[in-house]
Protein backbone atom coordinates (compact mmCIF):
# COMPACT_ATOMS: atom_id res chain seq x y z
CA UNK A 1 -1.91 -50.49 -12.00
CA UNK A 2 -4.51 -48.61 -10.05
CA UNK A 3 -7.14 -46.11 -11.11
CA UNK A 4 -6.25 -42.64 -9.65
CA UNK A 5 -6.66 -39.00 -10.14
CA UNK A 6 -4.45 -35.96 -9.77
CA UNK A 7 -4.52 -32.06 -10.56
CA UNK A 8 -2.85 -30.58 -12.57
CA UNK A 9 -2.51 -26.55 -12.14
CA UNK A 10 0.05 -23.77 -12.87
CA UNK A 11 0.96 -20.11 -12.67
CA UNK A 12 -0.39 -19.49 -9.22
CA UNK A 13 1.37 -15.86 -9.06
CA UNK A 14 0.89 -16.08 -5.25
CA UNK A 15 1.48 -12.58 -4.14
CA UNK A 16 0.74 -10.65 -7.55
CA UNK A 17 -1.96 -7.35 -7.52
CA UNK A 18 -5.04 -8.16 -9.61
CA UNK A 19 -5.26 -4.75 -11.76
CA UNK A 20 -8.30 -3.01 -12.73
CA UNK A 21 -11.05 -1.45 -10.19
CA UNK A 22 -8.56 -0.75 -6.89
CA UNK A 23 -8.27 2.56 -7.30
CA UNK A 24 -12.13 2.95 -7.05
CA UNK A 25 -13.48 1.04 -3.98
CA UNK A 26 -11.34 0.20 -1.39
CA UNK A 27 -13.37 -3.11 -0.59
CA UNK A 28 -13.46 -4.00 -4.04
CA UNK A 29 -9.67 -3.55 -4.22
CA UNK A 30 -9.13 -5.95 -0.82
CA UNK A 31 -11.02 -8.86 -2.54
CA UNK A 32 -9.02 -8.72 -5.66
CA UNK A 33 -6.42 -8.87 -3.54
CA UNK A 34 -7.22 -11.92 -1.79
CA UNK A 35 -8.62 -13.55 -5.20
CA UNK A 36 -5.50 -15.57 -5.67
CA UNK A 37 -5.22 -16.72 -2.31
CA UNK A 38 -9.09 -17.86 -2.24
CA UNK A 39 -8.27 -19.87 -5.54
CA UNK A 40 -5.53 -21.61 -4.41
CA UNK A 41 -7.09 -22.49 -1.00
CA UNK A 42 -10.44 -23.96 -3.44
CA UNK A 43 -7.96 -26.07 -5.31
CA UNK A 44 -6.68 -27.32 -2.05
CA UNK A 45 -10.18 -28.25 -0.80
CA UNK A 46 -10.76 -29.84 -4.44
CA UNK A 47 -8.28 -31.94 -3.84
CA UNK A 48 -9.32 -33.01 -0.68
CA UNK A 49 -12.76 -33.39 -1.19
CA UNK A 50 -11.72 -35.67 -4.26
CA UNK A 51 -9.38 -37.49 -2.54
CA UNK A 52 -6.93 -36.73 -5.56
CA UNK A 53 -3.36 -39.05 -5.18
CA UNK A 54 -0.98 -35.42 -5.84
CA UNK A 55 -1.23 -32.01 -6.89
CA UNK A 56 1.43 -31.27 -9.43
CA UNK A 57 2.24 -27.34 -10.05
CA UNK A 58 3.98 -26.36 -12.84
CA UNK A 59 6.05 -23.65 -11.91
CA UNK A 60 5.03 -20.05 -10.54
CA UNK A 61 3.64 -20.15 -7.40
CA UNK A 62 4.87 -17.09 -6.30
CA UNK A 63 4.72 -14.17 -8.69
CA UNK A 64 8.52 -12.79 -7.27
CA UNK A 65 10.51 -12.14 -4.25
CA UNK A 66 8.41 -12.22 -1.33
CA UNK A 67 8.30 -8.41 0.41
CA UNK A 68 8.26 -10.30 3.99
CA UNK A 69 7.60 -13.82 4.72
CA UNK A 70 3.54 -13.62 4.44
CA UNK A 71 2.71 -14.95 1.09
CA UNK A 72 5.38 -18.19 1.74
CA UNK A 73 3.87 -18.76 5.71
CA UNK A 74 0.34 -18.56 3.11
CA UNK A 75 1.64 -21.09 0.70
CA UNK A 76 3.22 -23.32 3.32
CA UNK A 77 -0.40 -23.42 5.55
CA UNK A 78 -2.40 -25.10 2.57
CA UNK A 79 0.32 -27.57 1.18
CA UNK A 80 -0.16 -28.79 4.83
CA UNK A 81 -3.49 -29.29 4.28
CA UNK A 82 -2.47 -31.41 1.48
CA UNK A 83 -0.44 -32.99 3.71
CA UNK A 84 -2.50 -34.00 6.48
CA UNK A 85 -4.52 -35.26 4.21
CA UNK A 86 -1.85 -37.72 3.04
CA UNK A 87 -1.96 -35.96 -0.80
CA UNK A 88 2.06 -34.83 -2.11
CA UNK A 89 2.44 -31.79 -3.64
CA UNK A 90 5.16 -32.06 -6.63
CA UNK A 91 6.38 -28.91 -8.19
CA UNK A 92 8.62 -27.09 -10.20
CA UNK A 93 9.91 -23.35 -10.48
CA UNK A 94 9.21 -21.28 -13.27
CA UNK A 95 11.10 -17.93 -14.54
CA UNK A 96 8.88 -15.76 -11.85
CA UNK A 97 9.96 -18.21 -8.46
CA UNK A 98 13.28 -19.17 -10.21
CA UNK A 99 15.96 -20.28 -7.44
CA UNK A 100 17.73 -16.88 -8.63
CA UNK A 101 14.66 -15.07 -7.74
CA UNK A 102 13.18 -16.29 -4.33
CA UNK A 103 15.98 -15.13 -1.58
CA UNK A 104 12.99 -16.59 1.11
CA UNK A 105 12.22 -19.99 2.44
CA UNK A 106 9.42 -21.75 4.56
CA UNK A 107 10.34 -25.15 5.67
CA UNK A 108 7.54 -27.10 3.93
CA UNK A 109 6.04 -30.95 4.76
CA UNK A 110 7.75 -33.07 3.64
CA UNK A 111 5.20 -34.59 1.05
CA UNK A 112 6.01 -31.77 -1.15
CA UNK A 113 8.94 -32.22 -3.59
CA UNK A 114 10.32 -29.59 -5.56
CA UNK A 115 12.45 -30.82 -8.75
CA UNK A 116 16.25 -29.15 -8.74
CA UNK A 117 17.55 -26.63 -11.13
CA UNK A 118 20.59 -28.25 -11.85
CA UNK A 119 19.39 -31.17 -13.86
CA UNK A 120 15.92 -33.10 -14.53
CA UNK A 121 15.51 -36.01 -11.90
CA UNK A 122 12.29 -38.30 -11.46
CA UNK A 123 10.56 -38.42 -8.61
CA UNK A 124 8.85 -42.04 -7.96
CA UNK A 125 5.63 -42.71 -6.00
CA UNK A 126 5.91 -46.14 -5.81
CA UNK A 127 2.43 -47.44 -4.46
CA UNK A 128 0.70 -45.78 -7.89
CA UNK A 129 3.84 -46.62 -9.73
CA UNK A 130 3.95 -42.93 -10.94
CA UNK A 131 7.34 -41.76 -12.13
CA UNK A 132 7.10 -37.56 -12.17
CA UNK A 133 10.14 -36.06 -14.15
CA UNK A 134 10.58 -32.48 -14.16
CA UNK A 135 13.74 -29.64 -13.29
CA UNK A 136 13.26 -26.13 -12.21
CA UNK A 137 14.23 -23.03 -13.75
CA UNK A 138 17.74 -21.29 -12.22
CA UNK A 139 17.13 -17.93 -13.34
CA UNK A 140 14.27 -15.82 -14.79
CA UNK A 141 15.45 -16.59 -19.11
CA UNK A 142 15.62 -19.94 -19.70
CA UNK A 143 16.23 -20.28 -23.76
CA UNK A 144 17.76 -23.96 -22.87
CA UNK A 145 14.95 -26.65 -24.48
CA UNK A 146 15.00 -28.62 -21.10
CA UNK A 147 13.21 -30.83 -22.10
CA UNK A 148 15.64 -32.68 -24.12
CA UNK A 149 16.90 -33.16 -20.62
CA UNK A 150 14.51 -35.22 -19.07
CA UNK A 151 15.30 -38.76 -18.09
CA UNK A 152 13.80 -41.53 -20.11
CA UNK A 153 10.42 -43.01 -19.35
CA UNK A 154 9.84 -46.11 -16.70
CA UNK A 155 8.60 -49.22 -18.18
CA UNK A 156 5.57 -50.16 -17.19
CA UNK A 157 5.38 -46.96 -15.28
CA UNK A 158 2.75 -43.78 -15.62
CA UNK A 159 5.24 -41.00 -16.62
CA UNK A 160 4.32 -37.43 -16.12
CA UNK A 161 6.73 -34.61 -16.99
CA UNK A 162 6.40 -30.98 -15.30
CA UNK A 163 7.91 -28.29 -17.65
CA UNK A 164 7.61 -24.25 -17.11
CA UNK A 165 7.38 -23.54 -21.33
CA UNK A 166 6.45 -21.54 -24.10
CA UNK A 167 6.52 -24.70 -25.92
CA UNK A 168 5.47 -23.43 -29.50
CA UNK A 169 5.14 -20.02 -28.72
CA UNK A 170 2.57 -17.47 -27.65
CA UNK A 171 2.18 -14.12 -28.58
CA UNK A 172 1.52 -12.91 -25.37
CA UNK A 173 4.42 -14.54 -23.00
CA UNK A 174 8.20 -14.57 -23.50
CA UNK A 175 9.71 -17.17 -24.79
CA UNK A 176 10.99 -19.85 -22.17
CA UNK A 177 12.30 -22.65 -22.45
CA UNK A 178 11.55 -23.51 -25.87
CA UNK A 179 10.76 -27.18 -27.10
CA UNK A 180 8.25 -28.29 -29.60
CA UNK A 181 5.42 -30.92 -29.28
CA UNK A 182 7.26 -33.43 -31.36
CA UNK A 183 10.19 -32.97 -28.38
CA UNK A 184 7.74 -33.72 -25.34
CA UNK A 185 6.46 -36.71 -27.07
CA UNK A 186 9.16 -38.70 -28.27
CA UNK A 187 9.82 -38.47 -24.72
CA UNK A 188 7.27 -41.55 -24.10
CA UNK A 189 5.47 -39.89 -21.48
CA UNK A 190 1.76 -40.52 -20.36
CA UNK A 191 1.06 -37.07 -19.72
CA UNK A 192 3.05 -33.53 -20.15
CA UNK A 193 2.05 -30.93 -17.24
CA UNK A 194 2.61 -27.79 -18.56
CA UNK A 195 3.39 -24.09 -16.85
CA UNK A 196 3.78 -20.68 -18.15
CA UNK A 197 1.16 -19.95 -20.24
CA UNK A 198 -2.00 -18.33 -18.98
CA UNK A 199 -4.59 -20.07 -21.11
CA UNK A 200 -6.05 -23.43 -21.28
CA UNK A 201 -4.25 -25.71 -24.11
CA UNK A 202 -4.75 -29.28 -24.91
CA UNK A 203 -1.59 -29.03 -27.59
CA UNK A 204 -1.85 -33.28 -27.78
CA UNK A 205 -3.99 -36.19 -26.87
CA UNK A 206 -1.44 -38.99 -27.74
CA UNK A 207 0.42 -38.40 -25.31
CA UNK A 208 -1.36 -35.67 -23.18
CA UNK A 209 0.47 -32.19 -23.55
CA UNK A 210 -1.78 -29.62 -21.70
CA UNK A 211 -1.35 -25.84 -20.18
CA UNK A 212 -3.98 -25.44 -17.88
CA UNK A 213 -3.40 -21.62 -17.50
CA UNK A 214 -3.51 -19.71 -14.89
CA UNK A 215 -4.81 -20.26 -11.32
CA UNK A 216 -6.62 -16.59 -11.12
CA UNK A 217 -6.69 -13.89 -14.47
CA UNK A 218 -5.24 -10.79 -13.13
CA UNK A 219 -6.02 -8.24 -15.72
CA UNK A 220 -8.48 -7.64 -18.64
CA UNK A 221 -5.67 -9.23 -20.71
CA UNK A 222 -6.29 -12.68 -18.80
CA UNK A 223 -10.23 -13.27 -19.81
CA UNK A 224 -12.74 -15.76 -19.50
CA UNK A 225 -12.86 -18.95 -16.57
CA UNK A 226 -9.48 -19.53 -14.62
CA UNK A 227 -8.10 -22.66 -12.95
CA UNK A 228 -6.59 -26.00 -12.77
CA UNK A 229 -7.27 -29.19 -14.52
CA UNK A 230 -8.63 -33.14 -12.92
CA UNK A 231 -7.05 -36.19 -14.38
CA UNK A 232 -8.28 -39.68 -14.50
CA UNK A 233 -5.59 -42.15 -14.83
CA UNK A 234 -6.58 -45.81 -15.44
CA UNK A 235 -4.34 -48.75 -16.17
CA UNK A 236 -1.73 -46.53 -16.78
CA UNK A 237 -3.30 -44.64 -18.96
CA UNK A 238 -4.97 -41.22 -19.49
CA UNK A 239 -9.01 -41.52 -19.08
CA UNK A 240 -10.64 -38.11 -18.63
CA UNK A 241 -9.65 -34.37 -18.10
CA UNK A 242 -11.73 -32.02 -16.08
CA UNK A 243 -11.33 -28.10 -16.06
CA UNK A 244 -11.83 -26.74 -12.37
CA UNK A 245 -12.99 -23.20 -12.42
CA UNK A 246 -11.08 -21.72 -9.58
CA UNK A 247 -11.06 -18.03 -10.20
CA UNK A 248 -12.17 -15.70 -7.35
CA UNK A 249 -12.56 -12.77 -9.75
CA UNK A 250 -13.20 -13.47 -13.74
CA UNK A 251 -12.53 -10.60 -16.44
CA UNK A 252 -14.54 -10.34 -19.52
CA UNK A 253 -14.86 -8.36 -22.41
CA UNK A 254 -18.27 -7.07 -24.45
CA UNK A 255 -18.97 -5.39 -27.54
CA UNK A 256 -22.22 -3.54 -28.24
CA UNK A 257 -23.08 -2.42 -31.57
CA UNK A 258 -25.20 0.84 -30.88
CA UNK A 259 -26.38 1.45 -34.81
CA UNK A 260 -29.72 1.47 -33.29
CA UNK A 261 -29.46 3.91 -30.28
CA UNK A 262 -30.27 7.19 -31.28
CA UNK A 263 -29.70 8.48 -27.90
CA UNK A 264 -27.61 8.07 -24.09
CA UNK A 265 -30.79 6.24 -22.72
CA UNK A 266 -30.98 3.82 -26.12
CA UNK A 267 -27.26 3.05 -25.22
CA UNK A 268 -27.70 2.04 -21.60
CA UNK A 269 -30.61 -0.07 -22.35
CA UNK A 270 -28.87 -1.90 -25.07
CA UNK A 271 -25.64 -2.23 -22.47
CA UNK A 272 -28.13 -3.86 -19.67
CA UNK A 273 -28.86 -6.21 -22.25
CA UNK A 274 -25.69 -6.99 -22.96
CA UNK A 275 -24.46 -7.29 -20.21
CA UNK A 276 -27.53 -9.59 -18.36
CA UNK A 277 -25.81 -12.99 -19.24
CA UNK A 278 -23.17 -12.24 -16.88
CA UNK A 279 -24.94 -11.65 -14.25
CA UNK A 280 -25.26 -15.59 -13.40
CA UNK A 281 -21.29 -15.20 -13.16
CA UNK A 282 -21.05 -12.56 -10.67
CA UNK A 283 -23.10 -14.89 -8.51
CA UNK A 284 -20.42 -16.61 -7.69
CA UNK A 285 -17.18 -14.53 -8.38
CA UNK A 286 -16.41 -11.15 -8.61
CA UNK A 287 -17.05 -10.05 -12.55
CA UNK A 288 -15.07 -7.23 -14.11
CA UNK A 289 -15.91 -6.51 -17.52
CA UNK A 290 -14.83 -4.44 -20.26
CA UNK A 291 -17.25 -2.41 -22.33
CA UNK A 292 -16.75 -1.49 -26.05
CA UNK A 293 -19.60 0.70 -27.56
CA UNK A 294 -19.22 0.05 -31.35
CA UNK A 295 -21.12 0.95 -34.46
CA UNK A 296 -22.17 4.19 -36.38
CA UNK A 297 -24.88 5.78 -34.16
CA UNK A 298 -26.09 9.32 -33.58
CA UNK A 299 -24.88 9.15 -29.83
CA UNK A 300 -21.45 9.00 -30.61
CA UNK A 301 -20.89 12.96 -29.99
CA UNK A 302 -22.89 12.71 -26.88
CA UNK A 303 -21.34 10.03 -25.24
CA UNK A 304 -17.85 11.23 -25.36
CA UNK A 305 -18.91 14.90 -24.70
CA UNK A 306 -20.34 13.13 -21.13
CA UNK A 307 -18.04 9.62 -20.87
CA UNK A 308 -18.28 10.34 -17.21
CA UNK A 309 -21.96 10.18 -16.45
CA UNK A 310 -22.26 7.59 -19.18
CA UNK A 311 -19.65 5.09 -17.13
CA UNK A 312 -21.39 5.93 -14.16
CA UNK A 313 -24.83 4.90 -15.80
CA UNK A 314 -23.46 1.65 -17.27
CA UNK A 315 -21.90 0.55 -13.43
CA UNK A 316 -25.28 1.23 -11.97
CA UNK A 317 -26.89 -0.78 -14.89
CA UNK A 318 -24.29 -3.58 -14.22
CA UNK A 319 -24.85 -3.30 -10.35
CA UNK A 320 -29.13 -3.81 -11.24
CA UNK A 321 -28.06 -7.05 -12.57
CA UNK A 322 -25.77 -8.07 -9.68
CA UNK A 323 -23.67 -6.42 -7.01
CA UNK A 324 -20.64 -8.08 -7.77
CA UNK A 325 -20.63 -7.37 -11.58
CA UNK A 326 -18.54 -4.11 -11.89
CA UNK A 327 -17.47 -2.23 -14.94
CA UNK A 328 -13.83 -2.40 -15.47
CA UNK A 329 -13.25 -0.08 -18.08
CA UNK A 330 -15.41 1.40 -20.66
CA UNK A 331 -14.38 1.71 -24.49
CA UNK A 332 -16.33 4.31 -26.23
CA UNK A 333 -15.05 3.21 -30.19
CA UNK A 334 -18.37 4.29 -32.39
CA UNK A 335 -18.98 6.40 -35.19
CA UNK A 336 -20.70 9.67 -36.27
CA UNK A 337 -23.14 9.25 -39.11
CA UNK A 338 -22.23 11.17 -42.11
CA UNK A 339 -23.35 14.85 -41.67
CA UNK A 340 -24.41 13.94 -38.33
CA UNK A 341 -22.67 17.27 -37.18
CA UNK A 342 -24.13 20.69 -38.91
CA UNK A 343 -21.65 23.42 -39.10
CA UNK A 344 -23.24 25.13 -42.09
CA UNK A 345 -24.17 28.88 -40.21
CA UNK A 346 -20.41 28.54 -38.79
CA UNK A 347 -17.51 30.57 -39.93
CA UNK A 348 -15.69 27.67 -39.38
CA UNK A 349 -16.47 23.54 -39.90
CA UNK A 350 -14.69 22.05 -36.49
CA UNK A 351 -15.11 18.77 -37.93
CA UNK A 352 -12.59 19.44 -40.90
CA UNK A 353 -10.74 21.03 -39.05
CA UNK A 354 -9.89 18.23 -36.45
CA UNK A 355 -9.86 15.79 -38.85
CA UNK A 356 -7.24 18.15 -40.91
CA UNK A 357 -5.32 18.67 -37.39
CA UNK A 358 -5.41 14.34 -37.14
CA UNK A 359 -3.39 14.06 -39.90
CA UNK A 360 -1.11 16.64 -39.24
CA UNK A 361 2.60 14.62 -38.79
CA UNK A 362 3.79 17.64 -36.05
CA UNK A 363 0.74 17.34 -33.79
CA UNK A 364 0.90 13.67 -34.17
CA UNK A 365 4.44 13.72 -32.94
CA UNK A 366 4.02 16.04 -29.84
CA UNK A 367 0.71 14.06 -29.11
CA UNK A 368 2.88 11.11 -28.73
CA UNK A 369 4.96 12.45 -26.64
CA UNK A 370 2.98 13.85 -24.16
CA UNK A 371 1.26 10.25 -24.15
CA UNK A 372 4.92 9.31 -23.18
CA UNK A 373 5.77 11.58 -20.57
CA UNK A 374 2.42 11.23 -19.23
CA UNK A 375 2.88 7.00 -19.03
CA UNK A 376 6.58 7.23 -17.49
CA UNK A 377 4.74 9.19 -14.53
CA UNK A 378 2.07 6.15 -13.92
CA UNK A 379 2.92 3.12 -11.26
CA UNK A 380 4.22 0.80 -14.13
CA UNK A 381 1.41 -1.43 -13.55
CA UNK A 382 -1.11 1.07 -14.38
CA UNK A 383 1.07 2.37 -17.55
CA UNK A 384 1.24 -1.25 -18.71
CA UNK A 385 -2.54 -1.46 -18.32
CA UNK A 386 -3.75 1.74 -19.97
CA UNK A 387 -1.09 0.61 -22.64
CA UNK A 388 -1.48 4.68 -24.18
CA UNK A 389 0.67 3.66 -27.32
CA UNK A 390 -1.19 1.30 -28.65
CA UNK A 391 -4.63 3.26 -28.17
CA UNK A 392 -3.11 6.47 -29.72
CA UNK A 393 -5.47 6.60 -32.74
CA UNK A 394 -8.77 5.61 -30.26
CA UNK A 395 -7.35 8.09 -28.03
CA UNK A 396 -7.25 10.98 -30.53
CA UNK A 397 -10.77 10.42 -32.08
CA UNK A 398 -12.36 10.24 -28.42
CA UNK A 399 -11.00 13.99 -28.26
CA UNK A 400 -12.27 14.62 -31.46
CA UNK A 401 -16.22 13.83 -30.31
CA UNK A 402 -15.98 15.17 -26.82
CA UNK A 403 -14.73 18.39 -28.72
CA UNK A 404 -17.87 18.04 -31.13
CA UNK A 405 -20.32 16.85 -29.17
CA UNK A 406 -20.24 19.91 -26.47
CA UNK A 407 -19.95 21.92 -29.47
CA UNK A 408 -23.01 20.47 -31.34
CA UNK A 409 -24.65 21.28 -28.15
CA UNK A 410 -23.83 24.48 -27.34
CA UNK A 411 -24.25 24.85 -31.56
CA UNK A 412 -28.21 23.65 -30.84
């Protein structure tokens, strides 16, 4: 048997909106647009440029329904690349390009094979003696374990099986699909290709079980390096696994601890610092990074009484490091010193007070409701995004300082 490589990627979401920054610059918002698209056509020049044997894609390439026939005629130019190039494309359909959910088709070349719904079948590629099993998903919730479907291994064959599944289970994705890892490998397969979930995995080296997550992170909720996964196959066996970094735009998340900075200018400098490593990033990719200010520091009135020329101070910091590293969002969750604030000569101590009116069950409850009634009015992207529930407490006690810190100064 022949020594031969292939790569392994998933969860291309062709078509989906990258979230964070498009409502802010209209160029920034076009490239985060295309960031997808540029990662897939880098993993097709990967491939070529490695003279790989197949791409295999487990499930998701298109993140729904196609709104016209653009993101398929997209999809259908670069497996022809492939193509020409004499490389098959094998792939499977996941819960978001289920056979329900596409109502679209591009003819495509015919190197690329897409496994059936109805039942797992085995695709052969009989020069490598390479025996792909796989079966697409029908409709959007799959709670079937498909894998107990798959045929049996080939004898003497490689065998690779493509499943869209939540496997074991993660937190942050619904639950598709389900098998275990003791399911995929009693199978007797060389190597497991798995879809679905958005973060690298190696969940077995005897056999090989991997998610190589996502193509391209779309949202702050997808951080750190993005792509698709090289494997060396020698005498039928496994030899080596390569991570390709294929993202177009990469979101991160910082934390700086601002016990030291006594003052606004304090916290951007120690922010710039923070923030420098990234800058070697952004020379390649478009960086969007979350900032969370954290500690017990003097500054904490001041920088909610002024969030706004504080975010515009940290983006200009970020864009002296690089012009592509943009703040995404910034997170103002410090502390005020005891006593920090003096209301002695007052009639009244503001800080008791809103502390008093914080714990107050009435205000609590119309609070969260105007959080509600103000989320059901965002696109549901951005509601999902700003996820106002969850940051009700954080929400309330950055109120609390920008109340206290244009008192203290109008108190000073």
């Amino acid at each position: 048997m022949s020594a031969f490589s292939f790569i392994h990627a998933a969860d291309l979401h062709l078509g989906s909106p990258l979230s964070g920054l498009a409502t802010r610059d209209a160029d920034l918002a076009r490239r985060l647009a295309a960031a997808g698209r540029q990662a897939f056509e880098d993993l097709v020049t990967q491939a070529i440029e490695r003279a790989v044997a197949f791409v295999v894609v487990a499930g998701d390439v298109y993140d729904g329904d196609w709104a016209d026939n653009t993101i398929g005629l997209f999809f259908a130019r670069q497996v022809s690349r492939l193509d020409r190039a004499g490389i098959p494309t094998i792939l499977i359909r996941g819960n978001h390009d289920a056979e329900s959910v596409i109502t679209r088709a591009i003819t495509l070349p015919p190197s690329v094979h897409v496994f059936p719904a109805n039942r797992a079948g085995t695709h052969r590629i009989e020069a490598l003696r390479v025996a792909l099993h796989g079966r697409s998903f029908q409709g959007r919730a799959v709670e079937e374990n498909l894998s107990l479907t798959y045929p049996a291994a080939l004898p003497g064959w490689f065998n690779l099986g493509i499943l869209h599944t939540s496997c074991t289970g993660h937190a942050a994705h619904e639950i598709y699909a389900p098998c275990s890892v003791a399911d995929l490998a009693g199978k007797g397969y060389d190597y497991w290709a798995l879809g679905h979930i958005h973060e690298y995995a190696e969940l077995s080296q005897d056999p090989w079980i991997v998610f190589p997550g996502n193509l391209q992170g779309r949202s702050i909720r997808e951080c750190g390096q993005k792509g698709a996964v090289l494997v060396e196959v020698a005498d039928g066996r496994v030899t080596g696994l390569t991570r390709l970094a294929l993202d177009r735009a990469r979101f991160e998340r910082v934390s700086v601890d601002l016990a030291e900075a006594a003052d606004t200018r304090t916290v951007i400098e120690a922010v710039e610092a923070t923030l420098r490593p990234l800058a070697g990033l952004a020379a390649s990719r478009l960086v969007l990074v979350r900032v969370h200010l954290a500690g017990t520091t003097k500054a904490h009135d001041a920088l909610a009484a002024d969030r706004e020329s504080v975010t515009a101070e940290i983006q200009a910091a970020a864009h002296r490091l690089h012009e592509d590293l943009w703040l995404e969002r910034l997170k103002i969750e410090t502390r005020r010193p005891p006593a920090a604030v003096d209301f002695s000569g007052a009639a009244i101590d503001p800080a008791a007070l809103l502390a008093d009116l914080d714990r107050d069950p009435e205000f609590r409850s119309r609070a969260r409701a105007a959080l509600e009634e103000i989320g059901g009015r965002m696109p549901a992207a951005v509601a999902a995004e700003a996820d106002l529930e969850a940051e009700f407490d954080a929400i309330c006690a950055e109120a609390e300082a920008l109340i206290l810190g244009r008192l203290t100064g109008r108190h000073c």
